[in-house]
C-alpha atoms as a PDB file:
ATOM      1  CA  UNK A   1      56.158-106.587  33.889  1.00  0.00           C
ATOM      2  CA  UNK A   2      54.193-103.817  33.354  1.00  0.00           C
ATOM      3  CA  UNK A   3      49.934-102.924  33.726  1.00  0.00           C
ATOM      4  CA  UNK A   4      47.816-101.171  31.126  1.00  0.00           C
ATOM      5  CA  UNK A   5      44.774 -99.522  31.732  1.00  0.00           C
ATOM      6  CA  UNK A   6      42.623 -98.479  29.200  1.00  0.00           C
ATOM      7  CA  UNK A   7      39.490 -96.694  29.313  1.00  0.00           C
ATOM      8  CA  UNK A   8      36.693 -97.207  27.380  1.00  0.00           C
ATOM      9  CA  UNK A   9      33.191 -95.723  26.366  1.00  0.00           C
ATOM     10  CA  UNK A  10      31.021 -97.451  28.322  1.00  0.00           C
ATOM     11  CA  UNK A  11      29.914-100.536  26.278  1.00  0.00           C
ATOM     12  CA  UNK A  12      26.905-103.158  25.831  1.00  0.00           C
ATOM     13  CA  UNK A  13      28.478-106.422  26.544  1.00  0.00           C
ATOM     14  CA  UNK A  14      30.585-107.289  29.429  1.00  0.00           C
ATOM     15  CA  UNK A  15      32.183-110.498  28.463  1.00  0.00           C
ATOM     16  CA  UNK A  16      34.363-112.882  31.257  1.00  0.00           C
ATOM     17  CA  UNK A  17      38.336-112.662  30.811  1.00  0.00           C
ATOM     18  CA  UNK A  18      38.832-115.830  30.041  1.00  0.00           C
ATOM     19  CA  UNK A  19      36.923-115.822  26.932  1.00  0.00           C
ATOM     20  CA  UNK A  20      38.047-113.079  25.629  1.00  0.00           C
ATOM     21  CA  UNK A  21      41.768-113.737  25.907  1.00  0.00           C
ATOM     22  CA  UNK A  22      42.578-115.487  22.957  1.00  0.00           C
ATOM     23  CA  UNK A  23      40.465-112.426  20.824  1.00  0.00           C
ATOM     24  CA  UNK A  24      42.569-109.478  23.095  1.00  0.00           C
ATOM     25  CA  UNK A  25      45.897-111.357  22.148  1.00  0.00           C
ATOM     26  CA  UNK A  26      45.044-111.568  18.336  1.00  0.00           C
ATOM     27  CA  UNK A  27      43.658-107.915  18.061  1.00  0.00           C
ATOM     28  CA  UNK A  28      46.541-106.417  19.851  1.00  0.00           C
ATOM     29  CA  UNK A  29      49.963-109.410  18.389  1.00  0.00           C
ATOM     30  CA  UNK A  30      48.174-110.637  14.946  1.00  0.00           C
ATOM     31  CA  UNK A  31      51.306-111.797  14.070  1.00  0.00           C
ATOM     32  CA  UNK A  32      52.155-113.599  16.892  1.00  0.00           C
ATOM     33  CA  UNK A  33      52.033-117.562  17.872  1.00  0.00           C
ATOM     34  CA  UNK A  34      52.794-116.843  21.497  1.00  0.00           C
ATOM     35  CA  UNK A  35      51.318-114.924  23.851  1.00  0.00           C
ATOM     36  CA  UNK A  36      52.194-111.537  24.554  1.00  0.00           C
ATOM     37  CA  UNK A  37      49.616-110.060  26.643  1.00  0.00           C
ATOM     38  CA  UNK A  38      47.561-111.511  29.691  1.00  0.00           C
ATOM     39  CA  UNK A  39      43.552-109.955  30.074  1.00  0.00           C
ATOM     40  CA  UNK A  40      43.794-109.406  33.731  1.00  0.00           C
ATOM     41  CA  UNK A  41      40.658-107.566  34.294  1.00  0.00           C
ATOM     42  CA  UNK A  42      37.269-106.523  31.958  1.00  0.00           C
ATOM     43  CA  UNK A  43      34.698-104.512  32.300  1.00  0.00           C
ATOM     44  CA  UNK A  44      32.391-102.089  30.848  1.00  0.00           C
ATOM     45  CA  UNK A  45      34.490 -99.398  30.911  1.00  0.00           C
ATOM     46  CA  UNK A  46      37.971-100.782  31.490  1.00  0.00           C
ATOM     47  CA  UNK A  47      40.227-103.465  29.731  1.00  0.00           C
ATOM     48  CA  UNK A  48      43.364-104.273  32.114  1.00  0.00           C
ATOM     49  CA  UNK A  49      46.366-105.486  30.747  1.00  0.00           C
ATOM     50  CA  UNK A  50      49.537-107.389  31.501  1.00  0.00           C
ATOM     51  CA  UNK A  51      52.914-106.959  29.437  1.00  0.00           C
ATOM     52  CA  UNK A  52      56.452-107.815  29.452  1.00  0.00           C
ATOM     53  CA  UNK A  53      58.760-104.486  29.413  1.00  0.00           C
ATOM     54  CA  UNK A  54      60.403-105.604  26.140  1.00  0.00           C
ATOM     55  CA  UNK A  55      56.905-105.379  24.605  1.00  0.00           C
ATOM     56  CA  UNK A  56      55.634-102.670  25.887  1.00  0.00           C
ATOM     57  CA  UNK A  57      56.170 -99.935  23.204  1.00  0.00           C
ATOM     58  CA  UNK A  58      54.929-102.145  20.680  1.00  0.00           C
ATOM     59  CA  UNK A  59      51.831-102.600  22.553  1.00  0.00           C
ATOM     60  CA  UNK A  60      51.292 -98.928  23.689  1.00  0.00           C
ATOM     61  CA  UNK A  61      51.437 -98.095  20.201  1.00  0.00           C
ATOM     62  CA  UNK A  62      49.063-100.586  18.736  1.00  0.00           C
ATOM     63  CA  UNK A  63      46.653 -98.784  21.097  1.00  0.00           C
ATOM     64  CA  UNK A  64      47.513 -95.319  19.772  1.00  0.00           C
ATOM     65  CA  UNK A  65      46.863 -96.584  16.832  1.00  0.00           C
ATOM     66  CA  UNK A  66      43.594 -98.325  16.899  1.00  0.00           C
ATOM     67  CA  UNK A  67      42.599 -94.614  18.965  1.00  0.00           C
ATOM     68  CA  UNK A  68      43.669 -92.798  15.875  1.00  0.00           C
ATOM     69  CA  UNK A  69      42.035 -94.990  13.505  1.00  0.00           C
ATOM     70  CA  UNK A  70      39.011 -95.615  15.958  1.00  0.00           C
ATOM     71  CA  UNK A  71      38.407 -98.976  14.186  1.00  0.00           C
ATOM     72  CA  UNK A  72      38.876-101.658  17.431  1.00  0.00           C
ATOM     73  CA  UNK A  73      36.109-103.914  17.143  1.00  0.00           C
ATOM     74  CA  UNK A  74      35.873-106.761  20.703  1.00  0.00           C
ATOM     75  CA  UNK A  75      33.268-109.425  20.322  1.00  0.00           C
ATOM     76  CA  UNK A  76      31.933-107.430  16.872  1.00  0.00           C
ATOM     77  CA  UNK A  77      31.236-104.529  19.265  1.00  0.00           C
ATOM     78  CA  UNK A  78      33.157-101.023  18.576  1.00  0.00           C
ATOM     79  CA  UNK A  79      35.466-100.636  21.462  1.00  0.00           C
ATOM     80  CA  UNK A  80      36.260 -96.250  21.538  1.00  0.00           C
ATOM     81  CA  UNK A  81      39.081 -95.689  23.495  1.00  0.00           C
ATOM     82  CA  UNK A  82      39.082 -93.002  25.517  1.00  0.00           C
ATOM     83  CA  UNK A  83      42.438 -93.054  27.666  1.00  0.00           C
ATOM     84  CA  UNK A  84      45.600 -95.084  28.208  1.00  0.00           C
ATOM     85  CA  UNK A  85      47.233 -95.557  31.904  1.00  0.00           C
ATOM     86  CA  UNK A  86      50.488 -97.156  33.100  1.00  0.00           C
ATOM     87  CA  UNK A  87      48.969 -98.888  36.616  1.00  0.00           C
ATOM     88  CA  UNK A  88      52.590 -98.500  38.849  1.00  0.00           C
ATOM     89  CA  UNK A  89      50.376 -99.299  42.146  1.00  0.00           C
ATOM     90  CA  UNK A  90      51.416-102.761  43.257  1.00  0.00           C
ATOM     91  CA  UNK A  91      48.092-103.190  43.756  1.00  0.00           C
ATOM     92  CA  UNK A  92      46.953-103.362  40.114  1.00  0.00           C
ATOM     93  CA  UNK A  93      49.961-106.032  39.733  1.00  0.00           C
ATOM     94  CA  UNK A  94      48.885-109.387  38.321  1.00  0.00           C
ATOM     95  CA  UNK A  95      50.662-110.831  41.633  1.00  0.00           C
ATOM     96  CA  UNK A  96      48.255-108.974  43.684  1.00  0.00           C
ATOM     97  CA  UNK A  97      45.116-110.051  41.863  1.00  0.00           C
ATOM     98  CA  UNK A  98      43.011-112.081  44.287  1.00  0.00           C
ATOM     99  CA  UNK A  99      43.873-115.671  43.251  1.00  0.00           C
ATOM    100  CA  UNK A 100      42.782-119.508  43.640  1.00  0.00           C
ATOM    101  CA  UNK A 101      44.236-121.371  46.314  1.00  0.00           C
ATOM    102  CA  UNK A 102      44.601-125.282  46.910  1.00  0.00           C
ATOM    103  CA  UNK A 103      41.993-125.793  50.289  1.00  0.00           C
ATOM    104  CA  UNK A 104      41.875-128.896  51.608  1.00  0.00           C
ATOM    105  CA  UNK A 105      44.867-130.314  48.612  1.00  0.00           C
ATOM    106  CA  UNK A 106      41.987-131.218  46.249  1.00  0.00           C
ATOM    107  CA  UNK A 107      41.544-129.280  43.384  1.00  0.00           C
ATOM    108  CA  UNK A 108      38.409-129.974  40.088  1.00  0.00           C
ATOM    109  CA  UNK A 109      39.605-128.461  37.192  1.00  0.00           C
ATOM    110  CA  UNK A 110      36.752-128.489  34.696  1.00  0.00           C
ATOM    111  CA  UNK A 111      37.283-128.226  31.187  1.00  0.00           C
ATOM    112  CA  UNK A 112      34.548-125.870  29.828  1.00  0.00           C
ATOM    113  CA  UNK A 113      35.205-125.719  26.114  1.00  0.00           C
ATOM    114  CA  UNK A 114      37.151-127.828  24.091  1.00  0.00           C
ATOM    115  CA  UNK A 115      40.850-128.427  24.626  1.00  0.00           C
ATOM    116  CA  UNK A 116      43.542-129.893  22.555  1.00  0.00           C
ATOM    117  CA  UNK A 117      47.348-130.944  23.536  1.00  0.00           C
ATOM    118  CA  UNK A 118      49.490-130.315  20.554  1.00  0.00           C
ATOM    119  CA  UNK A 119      53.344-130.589  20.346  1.00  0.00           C
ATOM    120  CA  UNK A 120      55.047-130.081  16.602  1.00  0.00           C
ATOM    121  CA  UNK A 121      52.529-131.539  14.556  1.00  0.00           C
ATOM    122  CA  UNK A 122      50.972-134.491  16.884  1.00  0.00           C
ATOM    123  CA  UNK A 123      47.694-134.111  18.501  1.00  0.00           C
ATOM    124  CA  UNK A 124      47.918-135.568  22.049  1.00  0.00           C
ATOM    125  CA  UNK A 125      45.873-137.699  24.036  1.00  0.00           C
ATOM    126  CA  UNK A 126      44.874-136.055  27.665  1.00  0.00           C
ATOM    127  CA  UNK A 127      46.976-136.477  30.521  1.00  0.00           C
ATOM    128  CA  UNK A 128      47.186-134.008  33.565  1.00  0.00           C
ATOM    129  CA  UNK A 129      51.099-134.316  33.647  1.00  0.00           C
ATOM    130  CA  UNK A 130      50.707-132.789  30.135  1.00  0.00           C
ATOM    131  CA  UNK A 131      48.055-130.612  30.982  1.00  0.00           C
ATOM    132  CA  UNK A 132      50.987-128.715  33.268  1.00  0.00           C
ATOM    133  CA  UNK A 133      53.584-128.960  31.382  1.00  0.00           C
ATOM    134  CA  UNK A 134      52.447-127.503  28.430  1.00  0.00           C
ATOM    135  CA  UNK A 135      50.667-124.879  30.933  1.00  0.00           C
ATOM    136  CA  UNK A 136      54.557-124.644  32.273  1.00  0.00           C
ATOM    137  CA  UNK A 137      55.731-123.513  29.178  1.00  0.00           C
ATOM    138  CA  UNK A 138      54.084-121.300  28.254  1.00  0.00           C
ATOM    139  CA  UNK A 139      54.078-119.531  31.791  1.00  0.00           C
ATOM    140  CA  UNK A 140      57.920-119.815  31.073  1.00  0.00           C
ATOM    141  CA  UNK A 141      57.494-118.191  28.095  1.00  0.00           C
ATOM    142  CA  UNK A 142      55.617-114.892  29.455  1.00  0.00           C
ATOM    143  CA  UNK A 143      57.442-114.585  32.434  1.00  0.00           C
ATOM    144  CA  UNK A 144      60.923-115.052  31.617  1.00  0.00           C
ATOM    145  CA  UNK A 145      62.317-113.731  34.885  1.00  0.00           C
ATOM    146  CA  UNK A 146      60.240-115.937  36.951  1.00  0.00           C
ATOM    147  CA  UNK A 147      60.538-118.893  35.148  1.00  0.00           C
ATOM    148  CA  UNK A 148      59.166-122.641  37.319  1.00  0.00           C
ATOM    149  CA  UNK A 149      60.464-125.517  36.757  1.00  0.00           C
ATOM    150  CA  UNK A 150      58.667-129.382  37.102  1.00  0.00           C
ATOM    151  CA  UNK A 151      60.179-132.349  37.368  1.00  0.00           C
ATOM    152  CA  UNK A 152      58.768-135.592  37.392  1.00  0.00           C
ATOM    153  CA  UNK A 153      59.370-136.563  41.086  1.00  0.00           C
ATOM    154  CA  UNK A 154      56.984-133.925  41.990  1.00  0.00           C
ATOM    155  CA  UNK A 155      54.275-135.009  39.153  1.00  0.00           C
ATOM    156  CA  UNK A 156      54.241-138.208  39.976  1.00  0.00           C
ATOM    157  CA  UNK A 157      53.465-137.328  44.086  1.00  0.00           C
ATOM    158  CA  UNK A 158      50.289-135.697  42.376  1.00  0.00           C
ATOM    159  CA  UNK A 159      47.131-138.336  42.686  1.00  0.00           C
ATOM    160  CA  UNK A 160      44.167-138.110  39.881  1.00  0.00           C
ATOM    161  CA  UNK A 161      41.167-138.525  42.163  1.00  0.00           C
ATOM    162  CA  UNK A 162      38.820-138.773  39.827  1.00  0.00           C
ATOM    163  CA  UNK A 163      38.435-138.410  35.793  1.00  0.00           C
ATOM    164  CA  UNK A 164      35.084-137.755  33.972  1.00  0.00           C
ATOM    165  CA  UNK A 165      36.784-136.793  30.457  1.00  0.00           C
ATOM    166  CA  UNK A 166      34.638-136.892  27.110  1.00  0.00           C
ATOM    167  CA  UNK A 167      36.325-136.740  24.138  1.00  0.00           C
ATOM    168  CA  UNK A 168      36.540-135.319  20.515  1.00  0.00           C
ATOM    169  CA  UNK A 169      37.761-134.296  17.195  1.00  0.00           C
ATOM    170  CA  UNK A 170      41.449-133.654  16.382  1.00  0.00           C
ATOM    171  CA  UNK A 171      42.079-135.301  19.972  1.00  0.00           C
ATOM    172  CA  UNK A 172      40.182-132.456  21.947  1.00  0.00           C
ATOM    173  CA  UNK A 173      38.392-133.054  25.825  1.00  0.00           C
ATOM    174  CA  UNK A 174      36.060-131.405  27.504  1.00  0.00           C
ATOM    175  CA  UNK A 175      35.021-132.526  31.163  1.00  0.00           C
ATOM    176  CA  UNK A 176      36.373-132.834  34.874  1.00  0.00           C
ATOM    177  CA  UNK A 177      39.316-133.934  36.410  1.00  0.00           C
ATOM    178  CA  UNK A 178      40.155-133.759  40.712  1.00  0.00           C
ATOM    179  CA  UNK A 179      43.350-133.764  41.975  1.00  0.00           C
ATOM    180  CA  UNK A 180      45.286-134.319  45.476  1.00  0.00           C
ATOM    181  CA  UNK A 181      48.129-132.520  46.065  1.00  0.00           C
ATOM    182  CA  UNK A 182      48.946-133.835  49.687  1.00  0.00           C
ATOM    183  CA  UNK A 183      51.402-135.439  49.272  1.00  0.00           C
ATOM    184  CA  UNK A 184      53.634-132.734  47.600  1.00  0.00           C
ATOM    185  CA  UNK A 185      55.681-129.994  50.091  1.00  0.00           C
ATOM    186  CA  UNK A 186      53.965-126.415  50.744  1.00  0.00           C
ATOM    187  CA  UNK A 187      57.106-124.936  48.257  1.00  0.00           C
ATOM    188  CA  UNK A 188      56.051-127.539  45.610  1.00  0.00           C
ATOM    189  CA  UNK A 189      52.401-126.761  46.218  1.00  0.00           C
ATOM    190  CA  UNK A 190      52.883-122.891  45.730  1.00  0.00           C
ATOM    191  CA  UNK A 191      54.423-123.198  42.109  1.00  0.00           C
ATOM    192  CA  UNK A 192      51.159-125.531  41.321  1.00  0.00           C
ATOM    193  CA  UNK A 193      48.651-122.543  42.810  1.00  0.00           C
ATOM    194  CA  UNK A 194      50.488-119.970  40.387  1.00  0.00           C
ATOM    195  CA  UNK A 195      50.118-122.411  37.381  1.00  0.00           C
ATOM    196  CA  UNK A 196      46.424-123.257  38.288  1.00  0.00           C
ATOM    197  CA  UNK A 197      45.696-119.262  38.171  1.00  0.00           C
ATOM    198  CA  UNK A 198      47.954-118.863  34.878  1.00  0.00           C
ATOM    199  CA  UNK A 199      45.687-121.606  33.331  1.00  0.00           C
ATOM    200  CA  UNK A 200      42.777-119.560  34.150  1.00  0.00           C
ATOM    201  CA  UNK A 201      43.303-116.297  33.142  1.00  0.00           C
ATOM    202  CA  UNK A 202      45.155-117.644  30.208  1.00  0.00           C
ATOM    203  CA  UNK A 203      43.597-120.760  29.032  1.00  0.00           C
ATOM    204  CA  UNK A 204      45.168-124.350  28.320  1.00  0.00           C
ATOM    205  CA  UNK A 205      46.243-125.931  25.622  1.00  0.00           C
ATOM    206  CA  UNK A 206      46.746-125.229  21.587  1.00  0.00           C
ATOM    207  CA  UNK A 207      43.994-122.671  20.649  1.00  0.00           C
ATOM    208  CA  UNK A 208      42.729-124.392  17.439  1.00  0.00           C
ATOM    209  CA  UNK A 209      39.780-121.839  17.785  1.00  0.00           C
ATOM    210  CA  UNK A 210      38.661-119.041  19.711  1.00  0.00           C
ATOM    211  CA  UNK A 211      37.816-120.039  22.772  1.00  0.00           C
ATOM    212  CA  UNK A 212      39.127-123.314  23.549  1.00  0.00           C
ATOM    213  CA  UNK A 213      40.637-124.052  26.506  1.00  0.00           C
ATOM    214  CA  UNK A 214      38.885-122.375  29.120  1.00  0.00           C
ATOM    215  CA  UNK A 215      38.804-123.803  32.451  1.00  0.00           C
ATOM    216  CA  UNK A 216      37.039-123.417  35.738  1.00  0.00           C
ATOM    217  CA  UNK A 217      38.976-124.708  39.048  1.00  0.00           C
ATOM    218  CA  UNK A 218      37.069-125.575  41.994  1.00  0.00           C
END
């Protein structure tokens, strides 16, 4: 894996990572389904990026080119690029970012925009099993080398606490969810706190619009 930096003019509107994942990821792979690229860090002056090695050239030169062309437009606001790092620090890894943990085993995970759980063409009803293993896969997806695996022994050790879930078109949720996670071993627990912060940088579900799936965990 490697970390971008690029640095910007200073602009108007500093915008959270999470909602601006989805727009990075189509701006930078149009034509891609998957996810390439994870927004690790935003600010006014600096857009931090995540890549796999295989993809690298094709991103650094996407860059170039919307430098040359000096037509990258973020939230409709003209992004001017003004430089282009490779981040080799550990540091500025994505490993080293600081990260949610699991206090107490209980973890809220609140739905803040509309999500949807698709597979093929079926729109699925909510479940939190689902909600990680769909999250799974695509984590497998982006990091190939460090792929996690779930089986349902451990899922089923998971207890819902609590469910407050309000639902909507084409099968979508928004709302609140709690979770205990005592009764699952510290090694089980870890690969659950890395899929927990890959939901939030990344989002959750199928991204039917910009936007949807964004979560908060408490």
């Amino acid at each position: 894996m490697k970390t971008i930096l690029i640095k910007t003019q200073k602009r108007k509107n500093n915008i959270s990572k999470e909602y601006l994942q989805v727009d990075i990821q189509k701006r930078l792979f149009p034509n891609e389904l998957s996810n390439k690229i994870l927004l690790i860090h935003i600010d006014l002056e600096n857009i931090e990026l995540l890549i796999n090695d295989e993809d690298l050239n094709f991103l650094v030169n996407k860059i170039l080119e919307y430098k040359l062309n000096d037509n990258l437009y973020i939230n409709h606001e003209k992004i001017i690029i003004k430089e282009i790092k490779m981040l080799d620090d550990i540091k500025n890894n994505y490993e080293n970012k600081e990260k949610f943990k699991i206090i107490n085993n209980r973890v809220s995970i609140i739905f803040k925009s509309p999500t949807i759980f698709k597979v093929g063409y079926n729109f699925l009803d909510f479940s939190f099993q689902l909600l990680f293993l769909l999250s799974c896969q695509k984590y497998n997806k982006f990091f190939k080398n460090k792929k996690i695996i779930l089986n349902k022994e451990e899922l089923e050790k998971i207890d819902l606490i609590s469910e407050n879930i309000e639902k909507g078109g084409l099968n979508s949720f928004i709302g609140e969810i709690e979770l205990d996670f005592s009764k699952i071993s510290d090694k089980e627990k870890d690969k659950y706190t890395t899929l927990l912060n890959f939901m939030k940088l990344n989002g959750v579900g199928y991204k039917y619009k910009k936007y949807y799936g964004v979560i908060e965990l408490i």
